[in-house]
Protein backbone atom coordinates (compact mmCIF):
# COMPACT_ATOMS: atom_id res chain seq x y z
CA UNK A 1 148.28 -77.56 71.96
CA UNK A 2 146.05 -75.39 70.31
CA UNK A 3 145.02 -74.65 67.01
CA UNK A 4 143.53 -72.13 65.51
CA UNK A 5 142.28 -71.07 61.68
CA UNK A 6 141.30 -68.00 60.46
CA UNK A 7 141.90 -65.31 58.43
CA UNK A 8 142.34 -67.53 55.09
CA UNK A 9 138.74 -66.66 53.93
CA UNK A 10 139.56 -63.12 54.62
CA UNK A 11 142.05 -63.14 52.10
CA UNK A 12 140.09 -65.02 49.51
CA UNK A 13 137.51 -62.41 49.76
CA UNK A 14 139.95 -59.87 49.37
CA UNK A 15 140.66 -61.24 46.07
CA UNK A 16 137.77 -60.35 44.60
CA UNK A 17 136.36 -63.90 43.87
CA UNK A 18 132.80 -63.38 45.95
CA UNK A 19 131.38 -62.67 42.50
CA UNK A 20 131.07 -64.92 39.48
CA UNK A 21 133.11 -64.31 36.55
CA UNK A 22 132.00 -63.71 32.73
CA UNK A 23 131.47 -66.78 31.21
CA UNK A 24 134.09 -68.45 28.78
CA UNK A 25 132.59 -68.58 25.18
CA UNK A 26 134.11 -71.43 23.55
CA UNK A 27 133.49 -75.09 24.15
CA UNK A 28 135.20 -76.77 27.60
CA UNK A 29 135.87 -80.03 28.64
CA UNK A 30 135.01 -81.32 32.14
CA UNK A 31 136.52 -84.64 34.22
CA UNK A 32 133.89 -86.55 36.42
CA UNK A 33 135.35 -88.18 39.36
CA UNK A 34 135.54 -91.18 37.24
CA UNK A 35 137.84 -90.04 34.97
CA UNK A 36 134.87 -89.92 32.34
CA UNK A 37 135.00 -86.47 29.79
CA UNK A 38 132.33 -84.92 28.88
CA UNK A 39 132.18 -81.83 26.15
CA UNK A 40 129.84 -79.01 26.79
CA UNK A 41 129.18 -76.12 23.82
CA UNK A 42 129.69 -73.67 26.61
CA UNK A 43 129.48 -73.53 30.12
CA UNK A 44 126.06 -75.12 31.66
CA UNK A 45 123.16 -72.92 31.47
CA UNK A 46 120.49 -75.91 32.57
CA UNK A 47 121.41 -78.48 35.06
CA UNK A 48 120.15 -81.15 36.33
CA UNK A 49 121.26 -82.63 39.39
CA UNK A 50 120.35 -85.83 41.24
CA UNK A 51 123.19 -86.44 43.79
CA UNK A 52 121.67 -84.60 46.95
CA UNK A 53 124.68 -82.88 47.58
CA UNK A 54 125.24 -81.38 43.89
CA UNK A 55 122.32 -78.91 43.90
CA UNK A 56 123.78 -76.56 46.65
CA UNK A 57 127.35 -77.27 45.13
CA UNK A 58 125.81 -75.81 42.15
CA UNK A 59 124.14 -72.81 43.39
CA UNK A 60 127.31 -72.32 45.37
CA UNK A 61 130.00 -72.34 42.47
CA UNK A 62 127.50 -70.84 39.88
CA UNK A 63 126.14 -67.98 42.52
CA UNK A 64 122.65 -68.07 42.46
CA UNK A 65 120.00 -70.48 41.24
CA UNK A 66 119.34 -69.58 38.01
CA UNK A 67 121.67 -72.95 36.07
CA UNK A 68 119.64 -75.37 38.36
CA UNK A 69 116.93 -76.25 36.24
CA UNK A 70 115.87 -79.02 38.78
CA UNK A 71 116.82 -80.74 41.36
CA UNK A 72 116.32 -84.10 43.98
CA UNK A 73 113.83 -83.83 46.16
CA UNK A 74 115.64 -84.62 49.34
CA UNK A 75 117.98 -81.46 48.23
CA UNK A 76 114.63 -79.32 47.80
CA UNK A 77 114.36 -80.24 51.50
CA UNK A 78 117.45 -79.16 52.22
CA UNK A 79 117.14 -75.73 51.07
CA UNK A 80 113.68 -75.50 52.72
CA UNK A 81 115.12 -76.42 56.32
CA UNK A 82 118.57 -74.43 55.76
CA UNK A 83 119.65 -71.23 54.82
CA UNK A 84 119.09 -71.43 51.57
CA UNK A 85 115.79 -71.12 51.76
CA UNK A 86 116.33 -67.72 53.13
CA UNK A 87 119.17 -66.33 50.82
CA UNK A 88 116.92 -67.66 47.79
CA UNK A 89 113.68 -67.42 48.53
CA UNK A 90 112.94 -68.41 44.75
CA UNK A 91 114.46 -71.88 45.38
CA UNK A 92 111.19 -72.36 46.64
CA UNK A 93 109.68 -73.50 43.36
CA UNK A 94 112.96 -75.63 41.30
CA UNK A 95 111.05 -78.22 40.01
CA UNK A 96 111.77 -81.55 41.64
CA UNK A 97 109.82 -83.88 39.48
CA UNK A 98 113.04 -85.76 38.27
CA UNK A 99 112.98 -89.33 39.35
CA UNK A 100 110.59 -92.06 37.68
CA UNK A 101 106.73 -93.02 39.69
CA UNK A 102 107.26 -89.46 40.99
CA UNK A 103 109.43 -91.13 44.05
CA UNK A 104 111.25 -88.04 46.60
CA UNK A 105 114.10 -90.72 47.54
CA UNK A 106 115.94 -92.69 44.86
CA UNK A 107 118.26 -92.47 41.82
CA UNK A 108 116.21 -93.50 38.68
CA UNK A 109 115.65 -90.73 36.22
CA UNK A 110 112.21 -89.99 34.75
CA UNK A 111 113.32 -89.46 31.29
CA UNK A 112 110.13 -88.05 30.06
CA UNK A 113 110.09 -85.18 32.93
CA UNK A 114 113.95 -84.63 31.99
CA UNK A 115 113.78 -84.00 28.48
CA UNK A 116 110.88 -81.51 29.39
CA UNK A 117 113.92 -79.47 31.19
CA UNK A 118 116.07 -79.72 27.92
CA UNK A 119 119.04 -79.70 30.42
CA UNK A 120 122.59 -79.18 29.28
CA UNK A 121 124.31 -80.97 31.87
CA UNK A 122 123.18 -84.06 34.19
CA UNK A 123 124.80 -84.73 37.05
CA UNK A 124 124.13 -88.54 38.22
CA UNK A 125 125.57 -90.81 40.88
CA UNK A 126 127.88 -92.87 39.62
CA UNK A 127 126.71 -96.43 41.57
CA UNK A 128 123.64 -95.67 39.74
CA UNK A 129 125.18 -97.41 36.69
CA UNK A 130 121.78 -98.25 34.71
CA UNK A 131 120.69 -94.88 35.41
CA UNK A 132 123.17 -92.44 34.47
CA UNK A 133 123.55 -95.32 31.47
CA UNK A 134 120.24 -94.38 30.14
CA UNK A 135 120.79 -90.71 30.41
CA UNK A 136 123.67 -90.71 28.76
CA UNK A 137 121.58 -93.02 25.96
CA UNK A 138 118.84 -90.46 25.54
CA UNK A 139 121.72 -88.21 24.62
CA UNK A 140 122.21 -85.98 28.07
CA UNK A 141 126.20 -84.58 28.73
CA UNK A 142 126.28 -86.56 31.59
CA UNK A 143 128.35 -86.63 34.72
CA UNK A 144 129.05 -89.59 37.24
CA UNK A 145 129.49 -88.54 40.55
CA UNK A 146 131.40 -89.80 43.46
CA UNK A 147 131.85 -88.03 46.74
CA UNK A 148 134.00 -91.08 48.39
CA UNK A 149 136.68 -89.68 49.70
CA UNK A 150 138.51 -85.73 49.57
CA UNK A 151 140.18 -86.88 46.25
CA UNK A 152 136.82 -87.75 44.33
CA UNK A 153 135.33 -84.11 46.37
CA UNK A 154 138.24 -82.58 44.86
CA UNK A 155 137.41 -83.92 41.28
CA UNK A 156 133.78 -83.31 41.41
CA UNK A 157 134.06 -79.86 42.46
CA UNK A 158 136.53 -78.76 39.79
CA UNK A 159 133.57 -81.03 37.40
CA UNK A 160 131.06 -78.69 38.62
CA UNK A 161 132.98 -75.21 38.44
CA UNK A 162 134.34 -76.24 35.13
CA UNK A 163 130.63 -76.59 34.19
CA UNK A 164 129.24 -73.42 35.13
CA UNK A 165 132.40 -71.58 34.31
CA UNK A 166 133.92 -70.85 37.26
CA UNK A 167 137.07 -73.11 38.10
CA UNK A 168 138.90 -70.00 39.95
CA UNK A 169 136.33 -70.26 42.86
CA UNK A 170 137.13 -73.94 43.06
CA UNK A 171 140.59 -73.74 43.14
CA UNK A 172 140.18 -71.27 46.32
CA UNK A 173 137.66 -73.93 48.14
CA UNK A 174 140.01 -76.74 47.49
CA UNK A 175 142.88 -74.36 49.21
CA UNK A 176 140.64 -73.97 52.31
CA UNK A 177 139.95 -77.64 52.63
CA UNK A 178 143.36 -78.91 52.32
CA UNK A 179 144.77 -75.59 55.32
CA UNK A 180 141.49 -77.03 57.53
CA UNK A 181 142.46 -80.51 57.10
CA UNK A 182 146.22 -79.86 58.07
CA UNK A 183 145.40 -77.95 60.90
CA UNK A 184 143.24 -80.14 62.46
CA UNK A 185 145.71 -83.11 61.86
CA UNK A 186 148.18 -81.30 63.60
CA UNK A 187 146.14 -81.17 66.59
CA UNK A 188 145.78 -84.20 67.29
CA UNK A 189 148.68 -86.07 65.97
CA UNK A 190 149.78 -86.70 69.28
CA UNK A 191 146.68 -88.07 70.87
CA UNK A 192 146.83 -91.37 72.45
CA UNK A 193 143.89 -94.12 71.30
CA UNK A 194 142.40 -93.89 74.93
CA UNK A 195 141.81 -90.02 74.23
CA UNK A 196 139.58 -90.13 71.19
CA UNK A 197 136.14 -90.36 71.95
CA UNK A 198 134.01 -92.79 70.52
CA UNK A 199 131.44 -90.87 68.24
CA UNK A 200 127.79 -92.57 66.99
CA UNK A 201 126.12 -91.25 64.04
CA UNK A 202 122.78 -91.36 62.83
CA UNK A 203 121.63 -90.23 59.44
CA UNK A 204 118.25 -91.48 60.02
CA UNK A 205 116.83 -92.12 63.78
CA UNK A 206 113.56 -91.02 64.23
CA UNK A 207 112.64 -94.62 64.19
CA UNK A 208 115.26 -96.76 63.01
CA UNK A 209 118.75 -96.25 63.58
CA UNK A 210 120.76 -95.83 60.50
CA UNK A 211 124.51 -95.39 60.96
CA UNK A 212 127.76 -94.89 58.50
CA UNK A 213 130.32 -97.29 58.86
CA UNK A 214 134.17 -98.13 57.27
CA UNK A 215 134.27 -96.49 53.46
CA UNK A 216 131.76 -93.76 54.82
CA UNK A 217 132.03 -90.13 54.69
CA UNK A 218 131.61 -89.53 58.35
CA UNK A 219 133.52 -92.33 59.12
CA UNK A 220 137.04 -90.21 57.28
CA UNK A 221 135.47 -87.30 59.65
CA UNK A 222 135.33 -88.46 62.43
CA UNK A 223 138.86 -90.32 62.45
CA UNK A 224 140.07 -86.80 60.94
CA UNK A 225 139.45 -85.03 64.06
CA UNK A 226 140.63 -87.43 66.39
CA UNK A 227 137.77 -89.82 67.13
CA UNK A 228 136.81 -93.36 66.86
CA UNK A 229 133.34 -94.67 64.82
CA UNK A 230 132.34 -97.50 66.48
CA UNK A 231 130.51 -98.46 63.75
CA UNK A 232 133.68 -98.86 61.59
CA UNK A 233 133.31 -102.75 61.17
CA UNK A 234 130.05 -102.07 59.22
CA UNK A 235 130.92 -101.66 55.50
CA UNK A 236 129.18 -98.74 54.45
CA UNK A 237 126.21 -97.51 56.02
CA UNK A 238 123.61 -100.23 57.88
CA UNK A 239 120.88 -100.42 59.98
CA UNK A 240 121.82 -101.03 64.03
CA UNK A 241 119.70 -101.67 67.13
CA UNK A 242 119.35 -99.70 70.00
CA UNK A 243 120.93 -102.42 71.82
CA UNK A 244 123.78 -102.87 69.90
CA UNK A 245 124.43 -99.15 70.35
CA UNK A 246 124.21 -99.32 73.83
CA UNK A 247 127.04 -102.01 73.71
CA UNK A 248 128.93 -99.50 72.05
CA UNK A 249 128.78 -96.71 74.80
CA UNK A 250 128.82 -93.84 72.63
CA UNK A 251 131.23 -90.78 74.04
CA UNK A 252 129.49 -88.50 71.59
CA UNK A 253 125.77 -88.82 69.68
CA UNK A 254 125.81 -87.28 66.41
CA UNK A 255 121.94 -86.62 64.45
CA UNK A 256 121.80 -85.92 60.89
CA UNK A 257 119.14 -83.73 58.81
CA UNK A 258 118.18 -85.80 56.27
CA UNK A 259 114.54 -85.76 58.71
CA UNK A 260 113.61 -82.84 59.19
CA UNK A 261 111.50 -83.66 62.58
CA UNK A 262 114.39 -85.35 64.64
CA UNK A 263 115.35 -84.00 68.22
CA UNK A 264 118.21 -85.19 70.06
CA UNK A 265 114.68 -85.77 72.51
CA UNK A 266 115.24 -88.94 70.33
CA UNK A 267 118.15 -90.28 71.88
CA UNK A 268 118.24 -88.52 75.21
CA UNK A 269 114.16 -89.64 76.34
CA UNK A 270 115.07 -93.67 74.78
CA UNK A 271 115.00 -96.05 77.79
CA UNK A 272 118.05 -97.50 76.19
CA UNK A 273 119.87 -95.04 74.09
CA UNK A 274 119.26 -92.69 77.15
CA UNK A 275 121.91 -94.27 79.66
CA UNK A 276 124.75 -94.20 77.23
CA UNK A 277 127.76 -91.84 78.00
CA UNK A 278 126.83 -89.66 75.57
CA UNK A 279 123.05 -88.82 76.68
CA UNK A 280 124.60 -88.96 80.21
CA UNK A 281 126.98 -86.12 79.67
CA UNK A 282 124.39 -84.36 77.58
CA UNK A 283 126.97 -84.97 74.48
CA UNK A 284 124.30 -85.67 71.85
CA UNK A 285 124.02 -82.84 69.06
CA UNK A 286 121.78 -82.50 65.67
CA UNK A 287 124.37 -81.81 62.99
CA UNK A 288 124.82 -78.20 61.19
CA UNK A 289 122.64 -77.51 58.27
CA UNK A 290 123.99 -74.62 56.65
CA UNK A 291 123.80 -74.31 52.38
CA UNK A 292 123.96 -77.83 52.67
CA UNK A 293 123.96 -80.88 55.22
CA UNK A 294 126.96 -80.49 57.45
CA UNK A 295 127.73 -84.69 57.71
CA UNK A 296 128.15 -85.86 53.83
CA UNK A 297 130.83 -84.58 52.00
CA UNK A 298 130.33 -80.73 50.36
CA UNK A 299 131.37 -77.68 49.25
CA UNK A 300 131.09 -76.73 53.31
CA UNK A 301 132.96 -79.75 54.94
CA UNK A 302 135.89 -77.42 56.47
CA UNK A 303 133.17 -76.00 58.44
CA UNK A 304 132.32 -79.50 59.57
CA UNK A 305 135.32 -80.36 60.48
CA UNK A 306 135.83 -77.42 62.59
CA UNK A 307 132.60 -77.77 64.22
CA UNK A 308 133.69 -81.64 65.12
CA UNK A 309 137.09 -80.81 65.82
CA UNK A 310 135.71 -78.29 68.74
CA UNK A 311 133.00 -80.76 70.01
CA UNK A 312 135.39 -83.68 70.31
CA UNK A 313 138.73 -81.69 71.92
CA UNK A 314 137.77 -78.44 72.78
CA UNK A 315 141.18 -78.36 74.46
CA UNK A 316 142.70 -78.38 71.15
CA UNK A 317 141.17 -76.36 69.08
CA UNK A 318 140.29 -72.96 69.20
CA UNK A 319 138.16 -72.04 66.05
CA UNK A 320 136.23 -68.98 65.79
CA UNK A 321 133.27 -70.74 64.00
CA UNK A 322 130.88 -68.03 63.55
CA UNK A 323 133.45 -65.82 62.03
CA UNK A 324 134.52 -68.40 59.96
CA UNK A 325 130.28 -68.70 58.61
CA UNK A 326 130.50 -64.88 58.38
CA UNK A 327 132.96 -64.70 56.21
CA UNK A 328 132.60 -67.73 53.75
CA UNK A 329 129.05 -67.58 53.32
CA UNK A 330 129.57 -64.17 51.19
CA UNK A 331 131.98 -65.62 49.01
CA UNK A 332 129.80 -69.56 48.52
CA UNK A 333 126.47 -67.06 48.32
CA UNK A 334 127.16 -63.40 48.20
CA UNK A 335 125.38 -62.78 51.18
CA UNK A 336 126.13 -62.52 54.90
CA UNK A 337 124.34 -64.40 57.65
CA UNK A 338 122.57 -62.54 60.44
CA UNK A 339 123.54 -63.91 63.77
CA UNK A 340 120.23 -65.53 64.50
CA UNK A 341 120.92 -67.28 60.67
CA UNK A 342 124.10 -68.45 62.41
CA UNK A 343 121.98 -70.07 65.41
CA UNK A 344 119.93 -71.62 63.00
CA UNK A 345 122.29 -73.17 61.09
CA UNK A 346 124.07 -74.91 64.40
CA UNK A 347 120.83 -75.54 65.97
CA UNK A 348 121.73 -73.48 68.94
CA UNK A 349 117.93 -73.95 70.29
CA UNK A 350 118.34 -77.84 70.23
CA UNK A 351 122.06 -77.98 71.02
CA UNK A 352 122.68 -74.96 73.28
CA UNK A 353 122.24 -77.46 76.60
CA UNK A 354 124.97 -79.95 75.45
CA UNK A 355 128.38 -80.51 76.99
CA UNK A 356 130.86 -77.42 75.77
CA UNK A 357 128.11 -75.61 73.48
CA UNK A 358 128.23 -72.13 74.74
CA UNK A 359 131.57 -71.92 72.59
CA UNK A 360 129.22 -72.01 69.38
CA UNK A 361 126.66 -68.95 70.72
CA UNK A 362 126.96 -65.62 70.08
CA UNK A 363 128.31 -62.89 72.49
């Protein structure tokens, strides 16, 4: 069988919805993903945001950067490495000086720095109890955020339109996700257990190996597309050996982009790592990073999934992934990627070797 999707995004754009619309002018109501209301005076002019994720969410639903007043460090990365970077080249200088000692990884709000940004709407992690509990004590319109599963995705993004004014553009995004999703589980409905590959992944690696396990992000990803995690009986994400990975026999080696420095040189040169299945088959790719990480859970994930679906059963699927970034990016950020944009984005330079990559280059 094979599956193809396109042409959705075509008519979205059709629509008219690339652009942002005017602004409502009364006061709105917004639903966090745990079920928590809060009341803005109007929609958000000064955000703050310290998930990771939420920064390009924002400057994807709001178009442009101008309501991020500042943002997590590891997201300033983000933008730097991806195509953000390019399509803003003011991003460059959001303030980042958000979390307490001046930390770049972490959760706990410097509350001094934040006031300084008079923000209008803070968007916090929700397992960060004690810190979005103080924000919301200093008197911030504060939002807990959970990206657990497509439900809470589903909730957070209608949060974060609703905030900037712009739940129409949501409403189109969570369309997408749910015709992606349904394609690809019609793939590979009928695939036997012994024909799903066994896929590793690595969020950090350069030294230590950190994977995602059961309750993960990637973990719903992978087993969407017709794979196995063999880190599954870890609850959450953990820290694993290269041993213990080897006893696992990876299929397929998945890298993330949380460091910016990592090579799949990683896994392929490692005495150990290096004669799994995966490095023997040269099956080991670095991830996408596009507006945003391709592995956790954001405002791109169909383009994940269509990227995964195609590396694990290329036999299946059929996606036209390029056309799919050509005509999305203009309605997430009003502006079209350039073919060598496109290369960047899937690492084409790092993964163009790899088992079945060609499909993802140009022609």
């Amino acid at each position: 069988m094979r599956a193809r999707f396109t042409g959705v995004a075509a008519a979205m754009l059709i629509t008219g919805l690339i652009t942002v619309g005017p602004l409502q002018a009364e006061p709105i109501t917004v639903v966090d993903p745990t079920g928590r209301e809060i009341e803005l005076a109007a929609p958000a002019e000064k955000i703050v945001a310290y998930p990771v994720p939420s920064a390009s969410v924002v400057i994807a639903l709001s178009g442009g950067i101008d309501r991020l007043a500042a943002l997590h460090p590891e997201a300033k990365v983000a933008i730097e490495d991806g195509i953000l970077g390019e399509f803003y080249p003011e991003a460059m200088d959001l303030p980042t000086n958000i979390l307490a000692g001046g930390a770049t990884r972490g959760r706990e709000p410097d509350l001094e720095a934040l006031q300084a940004f008079d923000p209008d709407f803070v968007i916090q992690w929700d397992h960060a109890d004690e810190h979005a509990d103080s924000l919301i004590e200093a008197g911030h319109a504060t939002a807990r955020l959970i990206f657990g599963d497509e439900d809470h995705i589903h909730t957070a993004l209608r949060m974060i339109g609703g905030a900037v004014g712009n739940p129409d553009k949501v409403e189109r995004l969570i369309e997408w996700r749910e015709e992606v999703a349904a394609t690809i589980r019609e793939g590979v409905a009928d695939l036997d257990e012994a024909d799903k590959p066994k896929v590793a992944y690595f969020f950090y690696a350069m030294t230590d190996l950190y994977t995602e396990g059961a309750g993960s992000y990637m973990d719903w990803q992978i087993e969407l597309v017709g794979g196995t995690n063999p880190a599954h009986g870890i609850d959450g994400w953990g820290k694993v050996t290269a041993e213990e990975v080897a006893d696992w026999n990876p299929d397929i080696i998945l890298l993330g982009t949380f460091e910016s420095g990592l090579h799949i040189d990683r896994i392929l040169d490692d005495p150990i790592l290096g004669q799994t299945t995966a490095a023997r088959e040269k099956r080991v790719y670095k991830m996408p990073l596009g507006g945003y990480r391709w592995e956790p859970a954001s405002h791109e994930s169909p383009m994940t999934w269509m990227w995964l679906a195609e590396i694990l059963h290329p036999d299946l699927f059929d996606f036209d992934l390029r056309a799919e970034v050509m005509e999305w990016y203009p309605f997430l950020y009003g502006q079209t990627p350039t073919d060598s944009q496109i290369d960047g984005i899937l690492h084409v330079d790092m993964n163009g070797a790899g088992m079945g990559y060609a499909q993802f280059e140009a022609e």
